[in-house]
C-alpha atoms as a PDB file:
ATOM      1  CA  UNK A   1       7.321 -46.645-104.806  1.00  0.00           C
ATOM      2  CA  UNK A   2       5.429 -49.615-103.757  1.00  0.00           C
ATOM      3  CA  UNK A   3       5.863 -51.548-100.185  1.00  0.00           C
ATOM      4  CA  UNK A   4       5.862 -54.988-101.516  1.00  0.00           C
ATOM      5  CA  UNK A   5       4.799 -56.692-104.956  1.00  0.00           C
ATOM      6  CA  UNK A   6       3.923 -60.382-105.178  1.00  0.00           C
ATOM      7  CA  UNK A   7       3.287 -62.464-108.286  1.00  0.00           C
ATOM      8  CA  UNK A   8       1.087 -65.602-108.467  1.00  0.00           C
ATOM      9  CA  UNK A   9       2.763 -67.752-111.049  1.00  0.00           C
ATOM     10  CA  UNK A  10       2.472 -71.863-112.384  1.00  0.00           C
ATOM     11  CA  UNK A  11       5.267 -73.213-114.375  1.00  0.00           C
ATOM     12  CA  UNK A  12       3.313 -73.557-117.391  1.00  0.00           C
ATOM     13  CA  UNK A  13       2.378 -69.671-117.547  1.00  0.00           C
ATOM     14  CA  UNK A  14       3.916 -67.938-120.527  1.00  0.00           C
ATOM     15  CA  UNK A  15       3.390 -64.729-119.152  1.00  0.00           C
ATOM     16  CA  UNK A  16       4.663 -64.522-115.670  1.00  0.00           C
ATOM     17  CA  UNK A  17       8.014 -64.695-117.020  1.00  0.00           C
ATOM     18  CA  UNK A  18       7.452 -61.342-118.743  1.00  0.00           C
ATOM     19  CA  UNK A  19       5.845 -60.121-115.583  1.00  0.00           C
ATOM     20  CA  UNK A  20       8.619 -60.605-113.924  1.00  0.00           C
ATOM     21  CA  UNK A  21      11.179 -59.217-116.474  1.00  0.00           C
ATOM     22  CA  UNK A  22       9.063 -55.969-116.477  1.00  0.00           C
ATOM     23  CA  UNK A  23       9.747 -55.455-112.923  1.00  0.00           C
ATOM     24  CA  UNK A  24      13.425 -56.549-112.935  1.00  0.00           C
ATOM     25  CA  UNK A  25      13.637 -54.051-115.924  1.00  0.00           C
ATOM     26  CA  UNK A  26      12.512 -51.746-113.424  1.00  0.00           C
ATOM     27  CA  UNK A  27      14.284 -52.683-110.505  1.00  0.00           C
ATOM     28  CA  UNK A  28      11.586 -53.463-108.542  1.00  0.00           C
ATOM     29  CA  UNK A  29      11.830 -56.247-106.377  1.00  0.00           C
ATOM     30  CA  UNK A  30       8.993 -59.097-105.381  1.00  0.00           C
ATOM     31  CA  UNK A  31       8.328 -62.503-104.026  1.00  0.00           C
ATOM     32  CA  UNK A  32       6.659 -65.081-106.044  1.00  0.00           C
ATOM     33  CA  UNK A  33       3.995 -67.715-104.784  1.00  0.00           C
ATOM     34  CA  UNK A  34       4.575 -70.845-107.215  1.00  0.00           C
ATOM     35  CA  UNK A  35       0.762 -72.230-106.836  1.00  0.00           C
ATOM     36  CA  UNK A  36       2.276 -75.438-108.124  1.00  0.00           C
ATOM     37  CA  UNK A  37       4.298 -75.372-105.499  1.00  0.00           C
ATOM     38  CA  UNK A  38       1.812 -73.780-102.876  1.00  0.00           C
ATOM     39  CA  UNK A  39      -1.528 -75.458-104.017  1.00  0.00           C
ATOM     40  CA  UNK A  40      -3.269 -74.419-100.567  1.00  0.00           C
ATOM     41  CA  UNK A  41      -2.820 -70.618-102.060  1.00  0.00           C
ATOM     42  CA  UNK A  42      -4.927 -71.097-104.483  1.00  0.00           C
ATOM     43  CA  UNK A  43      -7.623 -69.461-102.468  1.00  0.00           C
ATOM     44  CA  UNK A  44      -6.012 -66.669-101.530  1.00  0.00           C
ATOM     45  CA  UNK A  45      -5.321 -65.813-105.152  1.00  0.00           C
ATOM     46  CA  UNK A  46      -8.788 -66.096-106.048  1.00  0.00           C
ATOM     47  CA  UNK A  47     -10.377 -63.884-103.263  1.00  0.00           C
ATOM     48  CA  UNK A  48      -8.060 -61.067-104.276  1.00  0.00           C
ATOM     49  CA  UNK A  49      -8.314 -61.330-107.699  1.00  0.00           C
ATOM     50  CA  UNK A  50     -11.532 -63.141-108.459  1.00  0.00           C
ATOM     51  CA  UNK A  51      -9.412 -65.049-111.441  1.00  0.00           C
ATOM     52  CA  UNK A  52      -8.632 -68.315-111.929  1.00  0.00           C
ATOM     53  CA  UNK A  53      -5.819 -67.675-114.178  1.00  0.00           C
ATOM     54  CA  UNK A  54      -2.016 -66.257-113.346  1.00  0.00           C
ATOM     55  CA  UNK A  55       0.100 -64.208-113.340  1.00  0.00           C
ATOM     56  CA  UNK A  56      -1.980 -62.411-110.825  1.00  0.00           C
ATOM     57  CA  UNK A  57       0.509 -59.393-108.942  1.00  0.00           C
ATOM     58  CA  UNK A  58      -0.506 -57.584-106.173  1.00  0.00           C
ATOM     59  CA  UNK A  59       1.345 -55.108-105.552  1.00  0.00           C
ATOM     60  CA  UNK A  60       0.972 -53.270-101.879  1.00  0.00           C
ATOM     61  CA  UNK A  61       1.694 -49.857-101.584  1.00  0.00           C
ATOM     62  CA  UNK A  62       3.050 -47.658 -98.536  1.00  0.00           C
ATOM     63  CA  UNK A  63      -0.261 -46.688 -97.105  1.00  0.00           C
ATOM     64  CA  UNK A  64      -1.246 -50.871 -97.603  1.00  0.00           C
ATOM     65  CA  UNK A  65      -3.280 -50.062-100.456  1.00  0.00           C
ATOM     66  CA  UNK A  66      -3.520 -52.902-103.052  1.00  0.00           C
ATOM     67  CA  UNK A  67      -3.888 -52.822-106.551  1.00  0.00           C
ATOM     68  CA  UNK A  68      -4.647 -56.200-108.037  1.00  0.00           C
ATOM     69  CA  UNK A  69      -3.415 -57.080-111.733  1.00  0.00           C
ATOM     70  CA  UNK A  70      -4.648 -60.060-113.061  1.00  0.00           C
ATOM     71  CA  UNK A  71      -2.256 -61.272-116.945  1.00  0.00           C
ATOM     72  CA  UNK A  72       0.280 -59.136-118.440  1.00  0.00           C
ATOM     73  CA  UNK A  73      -1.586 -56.042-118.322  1.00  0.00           C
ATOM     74  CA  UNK A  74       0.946 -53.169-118.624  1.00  0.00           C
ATOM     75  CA  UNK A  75      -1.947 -50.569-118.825  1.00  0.00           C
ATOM     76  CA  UNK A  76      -2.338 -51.572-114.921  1.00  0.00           C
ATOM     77  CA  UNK A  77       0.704 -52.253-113.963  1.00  0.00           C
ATOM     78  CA  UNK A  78       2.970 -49.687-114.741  1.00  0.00           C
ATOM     79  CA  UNK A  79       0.645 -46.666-113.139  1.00  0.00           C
ATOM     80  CA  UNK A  80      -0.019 -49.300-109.627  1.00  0.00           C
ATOM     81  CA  UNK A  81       4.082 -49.358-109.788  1.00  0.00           C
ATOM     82  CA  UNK A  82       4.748 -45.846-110.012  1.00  0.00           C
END
């Protein structure tokens, strides 16, 4: 089970919405960094991820490991949630 998932969303992404029902359908939970909201993150995102588009989720296992999933990419996501 993972240590800590974030999402990197805007308010005009059609996917992070389904991002985030996929892990509420799985009861994970996460925090979410509105880069609207949090323009200065921007950076962050982009180092990780090397995208300049969202969602981008990061999700942190227990030994700190990080897999990076950049879109609505179940193929990723549901093995770096497992």
């Amino acid at each position: 089970m993972p240590k800590n998932i974030t999402i990197y969303t805007t308010n005009t992404c059609s996917y992070c919405p389904m991002v985030k029902r996929y892990l509420k359908s799985k009861g994970l939970p996460y925090d979410e960094v509105n880069l609207e909201k949090h323009p200065e993150r921007q950076d962050e995102v982009f180092k990780m991820s090397g995208a300049l588009t969202v969602p981008v989720t990061i999700v942190t296992q227990q030994d700190d490991s990080q897999e990076v999933v950049v879109g609505y990419n179940l193929s990723r996501l549901a093995p770096a949630i497992a």
